[in-house]
Each structure stands twice: as C-alpha cells, then as structure tokens.
N, C-alpha and C. Protein backbone atom coordinates (compact mmCIF):
# COMPACT_ATOMS: atom_id res chain seq x y z
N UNK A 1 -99.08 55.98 157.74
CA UNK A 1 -100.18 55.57 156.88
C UNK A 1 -101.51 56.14 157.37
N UNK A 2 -101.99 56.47 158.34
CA UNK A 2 -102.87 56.68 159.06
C UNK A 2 -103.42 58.41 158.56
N UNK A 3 -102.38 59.06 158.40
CA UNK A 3 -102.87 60.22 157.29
C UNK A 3 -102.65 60.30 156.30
N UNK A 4 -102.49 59.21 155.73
CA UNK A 4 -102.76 58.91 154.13
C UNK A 4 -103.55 58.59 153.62
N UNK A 5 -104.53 58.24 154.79
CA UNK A 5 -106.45 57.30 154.35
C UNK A 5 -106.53 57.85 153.08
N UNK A 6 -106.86 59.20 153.16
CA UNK A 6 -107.46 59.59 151.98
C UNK A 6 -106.92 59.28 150.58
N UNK A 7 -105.21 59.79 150.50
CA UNK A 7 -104.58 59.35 149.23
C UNK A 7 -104.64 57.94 149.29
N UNK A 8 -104.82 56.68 149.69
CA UNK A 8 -104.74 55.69 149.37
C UNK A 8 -106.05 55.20 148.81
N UNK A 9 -107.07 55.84 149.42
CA UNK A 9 -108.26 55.67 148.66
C UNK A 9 -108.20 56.21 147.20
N UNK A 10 -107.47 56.65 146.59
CA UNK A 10 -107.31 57.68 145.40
C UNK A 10 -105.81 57.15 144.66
N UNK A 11 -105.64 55.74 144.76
CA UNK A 11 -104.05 55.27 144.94
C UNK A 11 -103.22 56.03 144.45
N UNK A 12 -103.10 56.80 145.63
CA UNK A 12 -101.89 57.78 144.68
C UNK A 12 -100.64 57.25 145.67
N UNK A 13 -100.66 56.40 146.61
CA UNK A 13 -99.25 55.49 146.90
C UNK A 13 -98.81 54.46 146.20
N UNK A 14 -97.94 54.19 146.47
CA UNK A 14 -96.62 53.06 145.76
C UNK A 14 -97.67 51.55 146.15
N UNK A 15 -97.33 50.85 145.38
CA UNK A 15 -97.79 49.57 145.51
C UNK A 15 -97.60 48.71 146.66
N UNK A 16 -96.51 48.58 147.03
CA UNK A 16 -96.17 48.39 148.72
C UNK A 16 -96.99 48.93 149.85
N UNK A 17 -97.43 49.80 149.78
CA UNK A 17 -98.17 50.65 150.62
C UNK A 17 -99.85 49.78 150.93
N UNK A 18 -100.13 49.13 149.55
CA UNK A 18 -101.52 48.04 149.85
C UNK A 18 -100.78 46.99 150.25
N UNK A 19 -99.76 46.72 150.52
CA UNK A 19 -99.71 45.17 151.06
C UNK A 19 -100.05 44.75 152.59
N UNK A 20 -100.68 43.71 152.40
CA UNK A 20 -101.47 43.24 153.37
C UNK A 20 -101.09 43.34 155.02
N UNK A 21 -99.50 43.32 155.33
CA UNK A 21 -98.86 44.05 156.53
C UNK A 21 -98.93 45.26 156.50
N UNK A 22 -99.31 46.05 156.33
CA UNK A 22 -98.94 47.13 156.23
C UNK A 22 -100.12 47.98 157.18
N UNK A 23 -99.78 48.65 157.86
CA UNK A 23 -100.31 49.28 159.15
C UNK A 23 -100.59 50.49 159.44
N UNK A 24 -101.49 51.19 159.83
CA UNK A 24 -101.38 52.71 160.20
C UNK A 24 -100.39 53.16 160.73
N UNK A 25 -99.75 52.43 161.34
CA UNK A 25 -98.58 53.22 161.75
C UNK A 25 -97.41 52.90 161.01
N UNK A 26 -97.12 52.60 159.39
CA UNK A 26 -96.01 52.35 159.04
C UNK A 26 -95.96 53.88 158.46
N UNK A 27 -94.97 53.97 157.72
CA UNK A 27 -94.44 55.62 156.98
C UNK A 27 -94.26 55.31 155.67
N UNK A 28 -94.34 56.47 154.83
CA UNK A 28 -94.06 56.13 153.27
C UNK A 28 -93.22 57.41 152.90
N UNK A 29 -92.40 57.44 152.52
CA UNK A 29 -91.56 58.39 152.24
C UNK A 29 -92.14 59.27 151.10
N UNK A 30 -92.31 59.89 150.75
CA UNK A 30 -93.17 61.02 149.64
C UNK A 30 -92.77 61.92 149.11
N UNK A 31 -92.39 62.24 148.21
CA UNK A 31 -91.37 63.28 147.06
C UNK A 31 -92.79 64.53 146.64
N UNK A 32 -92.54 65.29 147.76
CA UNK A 32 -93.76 66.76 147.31
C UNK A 32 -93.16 67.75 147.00
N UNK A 33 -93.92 68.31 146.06
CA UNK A 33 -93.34 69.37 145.04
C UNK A 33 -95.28 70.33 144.90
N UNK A 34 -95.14 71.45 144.52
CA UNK A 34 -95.98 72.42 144.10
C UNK A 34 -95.55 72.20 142.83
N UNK A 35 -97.33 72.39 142.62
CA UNK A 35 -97.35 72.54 140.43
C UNK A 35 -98.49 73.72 140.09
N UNK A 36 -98.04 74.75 139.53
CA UNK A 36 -98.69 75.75 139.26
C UNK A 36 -98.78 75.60 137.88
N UNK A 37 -100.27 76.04 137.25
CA UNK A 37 -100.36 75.51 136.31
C UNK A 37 -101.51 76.53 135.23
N UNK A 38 -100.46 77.28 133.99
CA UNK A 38 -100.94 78.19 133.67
C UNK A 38 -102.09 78.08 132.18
N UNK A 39 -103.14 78.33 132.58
CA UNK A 39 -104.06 78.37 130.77
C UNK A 39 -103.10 79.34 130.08
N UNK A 40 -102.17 79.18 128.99
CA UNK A 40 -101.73 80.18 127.91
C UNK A 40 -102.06 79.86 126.85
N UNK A 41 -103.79 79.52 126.87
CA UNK A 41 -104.55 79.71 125.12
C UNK A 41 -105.40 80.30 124.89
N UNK A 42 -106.49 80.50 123.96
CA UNK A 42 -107.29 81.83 124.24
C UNK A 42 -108.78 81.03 124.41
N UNK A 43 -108.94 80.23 125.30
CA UNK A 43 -110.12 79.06 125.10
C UNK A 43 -110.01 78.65 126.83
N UNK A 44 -111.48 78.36 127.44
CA UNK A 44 -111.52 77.97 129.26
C UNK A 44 -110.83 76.68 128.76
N UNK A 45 -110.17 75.99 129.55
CA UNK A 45 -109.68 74.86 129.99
C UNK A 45 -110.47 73.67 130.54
N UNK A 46 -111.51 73.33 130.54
CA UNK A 46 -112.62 72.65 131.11
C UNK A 46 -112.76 70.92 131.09
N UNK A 47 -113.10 70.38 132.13
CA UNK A 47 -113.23 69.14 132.61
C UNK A 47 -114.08 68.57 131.20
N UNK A 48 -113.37 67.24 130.84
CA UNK A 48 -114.04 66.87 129.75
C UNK A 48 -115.65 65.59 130.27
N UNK A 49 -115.53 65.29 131.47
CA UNK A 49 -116.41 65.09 132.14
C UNK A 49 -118.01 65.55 132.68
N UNK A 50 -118.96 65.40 131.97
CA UNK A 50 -119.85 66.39 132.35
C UNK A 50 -120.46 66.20 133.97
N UNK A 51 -120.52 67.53 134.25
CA UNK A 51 -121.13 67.95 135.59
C UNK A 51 -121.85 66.89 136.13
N UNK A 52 -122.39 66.08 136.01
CA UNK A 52 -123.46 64.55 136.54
C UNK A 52 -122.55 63.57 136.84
N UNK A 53 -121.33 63.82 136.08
CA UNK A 53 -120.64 62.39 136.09
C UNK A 53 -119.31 62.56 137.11
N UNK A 54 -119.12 63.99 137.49
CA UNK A 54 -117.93 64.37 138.66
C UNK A 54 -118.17 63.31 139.79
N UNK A 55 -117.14 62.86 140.25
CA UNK A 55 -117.06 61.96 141.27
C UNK A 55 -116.54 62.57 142.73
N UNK A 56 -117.71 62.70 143.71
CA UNK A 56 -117.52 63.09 144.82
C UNK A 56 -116.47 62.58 145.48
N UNK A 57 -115.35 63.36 146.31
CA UNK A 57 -114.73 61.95 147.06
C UNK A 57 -114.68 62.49 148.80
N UNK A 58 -115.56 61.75 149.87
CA UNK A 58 -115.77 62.45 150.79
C UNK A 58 -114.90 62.31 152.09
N UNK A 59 -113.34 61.80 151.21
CA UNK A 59 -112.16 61.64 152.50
C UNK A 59 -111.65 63.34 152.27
N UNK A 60 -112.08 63.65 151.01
CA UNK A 60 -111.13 64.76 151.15
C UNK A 60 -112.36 66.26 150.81
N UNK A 61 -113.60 66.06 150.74
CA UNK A 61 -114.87 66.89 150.72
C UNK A 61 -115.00 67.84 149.53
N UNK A 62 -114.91 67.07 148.31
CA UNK A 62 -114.34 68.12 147.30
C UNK A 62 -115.04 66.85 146.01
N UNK A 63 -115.25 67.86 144.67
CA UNK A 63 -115.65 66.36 143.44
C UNK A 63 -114.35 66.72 142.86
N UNK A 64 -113.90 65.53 141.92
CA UNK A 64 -112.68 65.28 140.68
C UNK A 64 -113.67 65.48 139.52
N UNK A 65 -113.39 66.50 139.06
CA UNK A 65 -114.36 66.57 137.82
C UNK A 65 -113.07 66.10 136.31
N UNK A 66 -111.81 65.70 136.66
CA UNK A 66 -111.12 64.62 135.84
C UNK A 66 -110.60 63.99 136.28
N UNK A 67 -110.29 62.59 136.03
CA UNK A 67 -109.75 61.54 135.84
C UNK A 67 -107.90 61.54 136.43
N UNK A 68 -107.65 62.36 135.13
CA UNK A 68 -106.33 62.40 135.00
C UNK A 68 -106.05 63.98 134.71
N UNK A 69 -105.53 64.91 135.97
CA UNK A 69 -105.23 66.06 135.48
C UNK A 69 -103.57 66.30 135.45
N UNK A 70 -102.63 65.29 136.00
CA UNK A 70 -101.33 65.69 136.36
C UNK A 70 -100.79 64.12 136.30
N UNK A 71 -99.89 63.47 135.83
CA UNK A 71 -99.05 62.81 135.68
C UNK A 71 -97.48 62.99 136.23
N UNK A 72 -96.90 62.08 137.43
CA UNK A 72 -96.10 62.15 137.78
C UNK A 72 -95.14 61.42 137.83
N UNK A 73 -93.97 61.18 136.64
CA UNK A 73 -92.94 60.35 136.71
C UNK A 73 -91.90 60.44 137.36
N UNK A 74 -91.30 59.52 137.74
CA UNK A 74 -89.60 59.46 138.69
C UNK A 74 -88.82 58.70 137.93
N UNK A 75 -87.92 59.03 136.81
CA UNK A 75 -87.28 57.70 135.53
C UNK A 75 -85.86 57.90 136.40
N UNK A 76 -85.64 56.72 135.94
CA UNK A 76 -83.43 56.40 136.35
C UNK A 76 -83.14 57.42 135.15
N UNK A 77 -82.09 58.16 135.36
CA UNK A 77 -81.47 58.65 135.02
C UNK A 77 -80.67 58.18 133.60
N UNK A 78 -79.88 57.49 134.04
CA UNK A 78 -79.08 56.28 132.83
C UNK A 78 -80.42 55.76 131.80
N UNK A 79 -80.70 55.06 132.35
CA UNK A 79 -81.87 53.90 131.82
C UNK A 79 -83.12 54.22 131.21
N UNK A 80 -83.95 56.02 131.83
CA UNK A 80 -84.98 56.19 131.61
C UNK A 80 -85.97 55.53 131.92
N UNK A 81 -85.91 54.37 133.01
CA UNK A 81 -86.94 53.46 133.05
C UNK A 81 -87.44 54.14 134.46
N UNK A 82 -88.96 54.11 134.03
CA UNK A 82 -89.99 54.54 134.96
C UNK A 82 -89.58 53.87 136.51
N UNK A 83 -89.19 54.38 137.92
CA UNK A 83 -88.93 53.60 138.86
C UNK A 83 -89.48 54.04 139.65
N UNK A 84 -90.81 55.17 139.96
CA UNK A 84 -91.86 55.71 140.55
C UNK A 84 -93.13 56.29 139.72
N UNK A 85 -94.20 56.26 140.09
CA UNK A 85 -94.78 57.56 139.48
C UNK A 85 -95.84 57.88 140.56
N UNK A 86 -96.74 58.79 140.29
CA UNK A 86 -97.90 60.00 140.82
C UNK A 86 -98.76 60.29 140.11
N UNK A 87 -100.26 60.49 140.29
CA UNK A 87 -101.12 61.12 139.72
C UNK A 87 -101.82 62.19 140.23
N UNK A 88 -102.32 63.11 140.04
CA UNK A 88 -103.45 63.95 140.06
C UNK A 88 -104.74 63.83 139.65
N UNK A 89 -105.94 63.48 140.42
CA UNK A 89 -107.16 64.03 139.30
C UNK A 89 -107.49 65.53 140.00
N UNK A 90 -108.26 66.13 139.41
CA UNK A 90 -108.18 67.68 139.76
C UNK A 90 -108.37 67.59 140.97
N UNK A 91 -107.85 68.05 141.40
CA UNK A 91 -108.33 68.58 143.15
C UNK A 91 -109.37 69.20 143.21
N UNK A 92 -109.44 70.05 142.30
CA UNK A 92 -110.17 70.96 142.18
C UNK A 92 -109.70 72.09 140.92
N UNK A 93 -110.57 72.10 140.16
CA UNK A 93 -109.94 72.85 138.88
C UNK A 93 -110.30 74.16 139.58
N UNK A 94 -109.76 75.03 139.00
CA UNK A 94 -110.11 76.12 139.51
C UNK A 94 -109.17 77.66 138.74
N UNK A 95 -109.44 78.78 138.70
CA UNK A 95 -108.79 80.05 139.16
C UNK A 95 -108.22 80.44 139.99
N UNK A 96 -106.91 79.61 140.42
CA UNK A 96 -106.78 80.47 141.54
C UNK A 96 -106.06 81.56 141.67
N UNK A 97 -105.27 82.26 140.66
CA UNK A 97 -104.79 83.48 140.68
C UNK A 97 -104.96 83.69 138.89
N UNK A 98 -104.83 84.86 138.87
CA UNK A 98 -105.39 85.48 137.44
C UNK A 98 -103.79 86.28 137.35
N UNK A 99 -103.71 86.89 135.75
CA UNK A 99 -102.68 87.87 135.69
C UNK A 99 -103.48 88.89 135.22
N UNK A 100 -102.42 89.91 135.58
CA UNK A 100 -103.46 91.34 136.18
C UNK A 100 -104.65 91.62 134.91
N UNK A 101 -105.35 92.35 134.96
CA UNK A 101 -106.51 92.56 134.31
C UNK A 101 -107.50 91.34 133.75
N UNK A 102 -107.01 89.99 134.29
CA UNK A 102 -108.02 89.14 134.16
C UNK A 102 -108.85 88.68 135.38
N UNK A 103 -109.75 88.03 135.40
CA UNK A 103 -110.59 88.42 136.36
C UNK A 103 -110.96 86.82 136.43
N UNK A 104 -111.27 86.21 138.18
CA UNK A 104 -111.01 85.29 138.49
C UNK A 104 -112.88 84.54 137.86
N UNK A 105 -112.81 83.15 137.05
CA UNK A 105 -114.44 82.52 136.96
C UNK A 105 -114.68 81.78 137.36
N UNK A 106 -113.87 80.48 137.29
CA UNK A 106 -114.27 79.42 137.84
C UNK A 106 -113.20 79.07 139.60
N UNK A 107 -114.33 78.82 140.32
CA UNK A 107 -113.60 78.10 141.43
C UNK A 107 -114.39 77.12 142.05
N UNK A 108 -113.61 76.34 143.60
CA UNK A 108 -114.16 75.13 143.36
C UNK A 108 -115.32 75.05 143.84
N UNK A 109 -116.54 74.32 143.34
CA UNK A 109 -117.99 74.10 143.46
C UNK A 109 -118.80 72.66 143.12
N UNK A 110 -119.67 72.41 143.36
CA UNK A 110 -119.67 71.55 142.84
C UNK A 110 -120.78 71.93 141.11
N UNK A 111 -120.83 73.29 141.28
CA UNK A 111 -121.48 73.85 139.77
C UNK A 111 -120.67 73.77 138.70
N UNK A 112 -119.28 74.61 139.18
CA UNK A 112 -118.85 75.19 137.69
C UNK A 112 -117.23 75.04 138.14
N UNK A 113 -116.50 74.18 137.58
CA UNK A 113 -115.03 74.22 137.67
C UNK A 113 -113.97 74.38 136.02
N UNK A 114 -113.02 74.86 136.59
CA UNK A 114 -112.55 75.27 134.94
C UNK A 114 -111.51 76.19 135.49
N UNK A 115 -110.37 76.27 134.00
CA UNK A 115 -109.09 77.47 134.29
C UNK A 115 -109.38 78.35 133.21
N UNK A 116 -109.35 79.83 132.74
CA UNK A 116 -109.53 80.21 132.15
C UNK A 116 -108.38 80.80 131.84
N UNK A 117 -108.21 81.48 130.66
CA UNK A 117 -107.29 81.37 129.79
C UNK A 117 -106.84 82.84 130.49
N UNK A 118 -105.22 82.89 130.64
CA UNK A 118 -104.49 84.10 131.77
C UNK A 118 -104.62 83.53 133.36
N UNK A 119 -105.09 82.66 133.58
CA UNK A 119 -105.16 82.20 134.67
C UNK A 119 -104.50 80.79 134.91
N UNK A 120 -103.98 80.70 136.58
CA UNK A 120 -103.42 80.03 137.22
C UNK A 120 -104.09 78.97 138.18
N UNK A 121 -104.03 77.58 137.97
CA UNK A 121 -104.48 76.57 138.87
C UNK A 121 -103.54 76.21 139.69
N UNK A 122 -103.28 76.47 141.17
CA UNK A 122 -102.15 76.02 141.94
C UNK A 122 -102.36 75.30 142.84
N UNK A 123 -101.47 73.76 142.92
CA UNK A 123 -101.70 72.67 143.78
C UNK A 123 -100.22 72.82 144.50
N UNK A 124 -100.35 73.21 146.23
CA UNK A 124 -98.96 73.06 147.00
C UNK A 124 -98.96 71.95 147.59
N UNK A 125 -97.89 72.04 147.48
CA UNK A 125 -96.64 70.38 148.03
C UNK A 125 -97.52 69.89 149.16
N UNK A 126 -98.29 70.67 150.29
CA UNK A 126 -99.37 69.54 151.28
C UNK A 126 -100.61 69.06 151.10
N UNK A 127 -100.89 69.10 149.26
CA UNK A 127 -102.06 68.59 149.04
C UNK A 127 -102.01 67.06 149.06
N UNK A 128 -102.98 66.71 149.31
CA UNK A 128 -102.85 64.67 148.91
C UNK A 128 -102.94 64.78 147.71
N UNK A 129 -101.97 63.45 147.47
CA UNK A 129 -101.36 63.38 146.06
C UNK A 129 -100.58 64.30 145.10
N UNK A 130 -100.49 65.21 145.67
CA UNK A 130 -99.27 65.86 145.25
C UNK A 130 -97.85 65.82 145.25
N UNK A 131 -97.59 64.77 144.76
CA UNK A 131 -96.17 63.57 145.48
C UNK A 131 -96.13 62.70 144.76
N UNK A 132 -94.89 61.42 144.64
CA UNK A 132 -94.82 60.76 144.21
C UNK A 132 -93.92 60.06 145.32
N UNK A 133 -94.68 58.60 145.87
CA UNK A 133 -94.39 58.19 146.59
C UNK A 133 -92.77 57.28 146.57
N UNK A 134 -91.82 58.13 146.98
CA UNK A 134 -90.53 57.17 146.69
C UNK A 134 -89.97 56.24 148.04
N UNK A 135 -91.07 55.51 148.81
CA UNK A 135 -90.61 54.66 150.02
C UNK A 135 -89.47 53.54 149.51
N UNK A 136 -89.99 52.72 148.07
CA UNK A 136 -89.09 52.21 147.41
C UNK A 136 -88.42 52.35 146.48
N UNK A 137 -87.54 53.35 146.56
CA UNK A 137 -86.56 53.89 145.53
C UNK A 137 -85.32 54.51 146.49
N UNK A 138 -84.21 53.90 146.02
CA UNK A 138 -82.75 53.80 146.49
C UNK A 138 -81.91 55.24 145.95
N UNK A 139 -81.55 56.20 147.16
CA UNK A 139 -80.95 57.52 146.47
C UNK A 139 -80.01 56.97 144.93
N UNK A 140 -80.10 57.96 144.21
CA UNK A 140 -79.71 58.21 143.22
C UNK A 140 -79.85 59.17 142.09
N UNK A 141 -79.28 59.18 141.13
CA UNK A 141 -79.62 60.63 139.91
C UNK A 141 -80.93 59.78 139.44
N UNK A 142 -82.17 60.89 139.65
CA UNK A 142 -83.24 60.38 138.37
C UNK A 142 -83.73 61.53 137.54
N UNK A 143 -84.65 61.41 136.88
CA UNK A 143 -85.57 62.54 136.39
C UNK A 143 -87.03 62.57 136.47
N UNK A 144 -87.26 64.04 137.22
CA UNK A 144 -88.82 64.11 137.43
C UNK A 144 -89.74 64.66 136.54
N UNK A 145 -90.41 64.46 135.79
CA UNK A 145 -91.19 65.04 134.84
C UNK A 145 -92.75 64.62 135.43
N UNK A 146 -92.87 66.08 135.09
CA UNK A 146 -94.62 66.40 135.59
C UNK A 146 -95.53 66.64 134.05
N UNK A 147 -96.44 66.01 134.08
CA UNK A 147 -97.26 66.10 132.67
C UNK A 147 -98.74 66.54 133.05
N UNK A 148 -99.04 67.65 132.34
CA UNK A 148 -100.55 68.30 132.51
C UNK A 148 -101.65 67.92 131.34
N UNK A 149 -102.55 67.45 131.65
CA UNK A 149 -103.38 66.42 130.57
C UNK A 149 -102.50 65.72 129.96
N UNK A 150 -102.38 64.62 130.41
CA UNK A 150 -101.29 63.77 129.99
C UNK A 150 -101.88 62.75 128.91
N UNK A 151 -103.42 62.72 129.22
CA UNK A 151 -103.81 61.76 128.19
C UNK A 151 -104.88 62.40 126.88
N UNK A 152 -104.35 63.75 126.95
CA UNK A 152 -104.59 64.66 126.09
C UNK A 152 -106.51 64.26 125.79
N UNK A 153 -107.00 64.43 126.79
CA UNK A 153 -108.46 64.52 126.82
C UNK A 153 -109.13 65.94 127.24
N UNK A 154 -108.63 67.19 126.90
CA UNK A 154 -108.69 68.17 127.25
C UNK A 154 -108.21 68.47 125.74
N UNK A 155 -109.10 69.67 124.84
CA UNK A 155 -108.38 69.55 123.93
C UNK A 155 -107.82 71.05 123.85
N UNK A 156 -106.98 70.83 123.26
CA UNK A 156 -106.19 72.28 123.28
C UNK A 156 -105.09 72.42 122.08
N UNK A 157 -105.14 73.95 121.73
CA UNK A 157 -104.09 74.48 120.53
C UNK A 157 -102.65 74.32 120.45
N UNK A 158 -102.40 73.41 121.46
CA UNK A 158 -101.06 73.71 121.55
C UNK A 158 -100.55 72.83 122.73
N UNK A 159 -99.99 71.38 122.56
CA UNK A 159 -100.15 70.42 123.72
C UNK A 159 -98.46 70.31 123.90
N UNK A 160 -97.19 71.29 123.45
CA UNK A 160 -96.07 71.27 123.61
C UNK A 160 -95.54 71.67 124.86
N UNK A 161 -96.69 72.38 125.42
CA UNK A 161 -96.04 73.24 126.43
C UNK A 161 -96.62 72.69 128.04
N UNK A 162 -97.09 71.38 128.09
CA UNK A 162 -97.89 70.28 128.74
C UNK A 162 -97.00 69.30 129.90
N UNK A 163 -95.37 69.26 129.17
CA UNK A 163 -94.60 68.78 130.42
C UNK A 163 -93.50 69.22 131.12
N UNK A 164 -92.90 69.13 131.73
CA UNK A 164 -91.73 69.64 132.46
C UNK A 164 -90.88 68.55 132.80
N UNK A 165 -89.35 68.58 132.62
CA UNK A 165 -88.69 67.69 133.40
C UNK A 165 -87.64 67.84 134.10
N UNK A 166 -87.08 67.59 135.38
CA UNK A 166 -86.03 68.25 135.62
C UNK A 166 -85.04 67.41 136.06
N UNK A 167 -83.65 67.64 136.16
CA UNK A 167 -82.95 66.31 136.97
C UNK A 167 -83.47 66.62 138.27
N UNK A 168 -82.62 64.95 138.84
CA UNK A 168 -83.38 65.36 140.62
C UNK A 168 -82.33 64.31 140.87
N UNK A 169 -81.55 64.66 142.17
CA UNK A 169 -80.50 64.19 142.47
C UNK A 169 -81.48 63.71 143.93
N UNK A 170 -81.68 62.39 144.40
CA UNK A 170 -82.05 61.90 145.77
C UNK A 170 -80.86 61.13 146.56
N UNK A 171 -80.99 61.63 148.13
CA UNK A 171 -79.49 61.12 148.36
C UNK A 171 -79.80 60.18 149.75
N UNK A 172 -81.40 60.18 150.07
CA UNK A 172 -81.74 59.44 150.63
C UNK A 172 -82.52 60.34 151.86
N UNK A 173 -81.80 61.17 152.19
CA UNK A 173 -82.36 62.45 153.14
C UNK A 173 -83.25 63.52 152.62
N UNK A 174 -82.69 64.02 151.64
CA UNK A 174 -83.10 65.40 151.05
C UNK A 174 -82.78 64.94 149.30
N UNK A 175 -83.73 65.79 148.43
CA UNK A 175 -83.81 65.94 146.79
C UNK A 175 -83.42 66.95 146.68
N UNK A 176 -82.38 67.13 145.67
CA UNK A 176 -82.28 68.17 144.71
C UNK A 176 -82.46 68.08 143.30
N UNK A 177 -83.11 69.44 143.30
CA UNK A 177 -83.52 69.46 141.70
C UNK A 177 -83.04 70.55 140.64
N UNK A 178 -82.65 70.46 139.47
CA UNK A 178 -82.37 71.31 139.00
C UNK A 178 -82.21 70.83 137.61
N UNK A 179 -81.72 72.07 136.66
CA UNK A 179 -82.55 72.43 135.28
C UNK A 179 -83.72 71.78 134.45
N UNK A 180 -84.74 72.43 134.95
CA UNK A 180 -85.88 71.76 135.09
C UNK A 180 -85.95 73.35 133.47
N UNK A 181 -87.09 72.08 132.45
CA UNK A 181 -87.41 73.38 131.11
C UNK A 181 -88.44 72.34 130.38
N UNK A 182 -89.33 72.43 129.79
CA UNK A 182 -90.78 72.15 129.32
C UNK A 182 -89.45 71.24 128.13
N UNK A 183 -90.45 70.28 128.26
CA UNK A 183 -90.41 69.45 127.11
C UNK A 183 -91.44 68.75 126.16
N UNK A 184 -91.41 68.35 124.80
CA UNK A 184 -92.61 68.25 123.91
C UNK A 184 -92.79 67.26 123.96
C-alpha cells in the first residue's frame, strides 16, 4: 500500500483497500495491462474541460484535464456481472507517437493537452491506475473490457470503435488473455 499513496488518492483501488485496517504494508494484487489509444477521425480529440478547470494532482506532478478518460471492467464470465473495475482520468492526454507523416502537437503541459487525429496516446502497464485492482476476486474465466470516453463527453464521429473486450482466464498466479476485438 505504501506505493499506492498516489492511486488511492485518485481511488483507483478496490474498496477493501480504504478499510480502516488496512496498512502500508498490506499488498493489493493489481491486473496491469498497456492501453494504446488511437485518434482515427479527422477532428483533435480534446479535454472537454476547460484549461482553468484541469485539476492538478501533486502525488503524481501532472493536471487530469478529464474526469473519465478510460473505463475498466472485470465481468464473470457466465453471469456478466461486474466483479472488478478501473478508471483512468488522463494521465496526461497527449501525442505520443504519430503515424508517419503526421507530426507530433499536443503533449503534456499544463497549456495545451489533446490527441490529434493519426496519432497515438500510450499509457504502460507501470502507470498508476492503469490496472484494475483484483485483491478480491477468486481465479476464474472473466472478461476484460477497456472503454475510451466511456461517458461519451468527448464528442466524436464515430463512438463504435471506443471499447475492447477480451476473455481473461485468472488462475490466481498469472492472467491470460485472449481474443480480445472492439466491441459497439
């Protein structure tokens, strides 16, 4: 718990994790994954938040200029019933890789954040909150689906191509995942 300060300030842990025993030195088990995340419309991608209202956060030295940029579910398999989830607010919106002949605009500042359209925002598996905390969840078949503007406050031409889901087999040690394909 003790290097989690920051994500817990940002509750991106399991509910267990605030209970009142609970100690710097306990552990939380954490399901991290990388989410790369591509503009394919012909319009910047931009924080619907204006620039005054970005919220500094100074565990991790960076502003959230949204709310909600990434949605992270863990459903039972059988049942579909939600038995984890995860959030994102931007880490940091940004450019961080372009495809060739586009050219990188926004990165992180506290001026100007944004993805522009041919371009790539990439959050890896050791960012805080990039996870979905499964300390209480018992191996088994579930499904992970990742959702990008999930509360569709970003507006855009085309909101089909926004989630992903994949099976994910947990066996208590190690996850496997597989046929993972965008869903509407």
């Amino acid at each position: 718990m003790y290097s989690l300060r920051c994500a817990a300030e940002e509750n991106c842990l399991a509910r267990s994790a605030y209970a009142p025993d609970i100690s710097d030195i306990h552990f939380r088990v954490l399901l991290r994954f990388p989410q790369r995340v591509k503009n394919r419309g012909t319009a910047d991608f931009l924080p619907v938040k204006p620039r005054h209202t970005w919220e500094w956060h100074s565990c991790h030295q960076h502003y959230h200029s949204m709310d909600s940029f990434s949605h992270y579910d863990l459903l039972h398999s059988a049942t579909q019933r939600k038995v984890a989830e995860g959030h994102k607010a931007s880490f940091c919106l940004e450019d961080t890789t372009c495809d060739l002949g586009v050219r990188r605009r926004y990165a992180c500042t506290a001026h100007t954040q944004g993805l522009s359209p041919g371009c790539y925002d990439t959050y890896h598996a050791n960012i805080d909150c990039q996870w979905i905390d499964i300390t209480d969840v018992p191996p088994g078949k579930y499904i992970l689906k990742v959702s990008v503007n999930p509360n569709f406050q970003v507006l855009e031409s085309d909101f089909t191509n926004n989630a992903v889901r994949c099976d994910l087999t947990y066996t208590g040690t190690y996850v496997i995942t597989r046929n993972c394909h965008l869903i509407r």
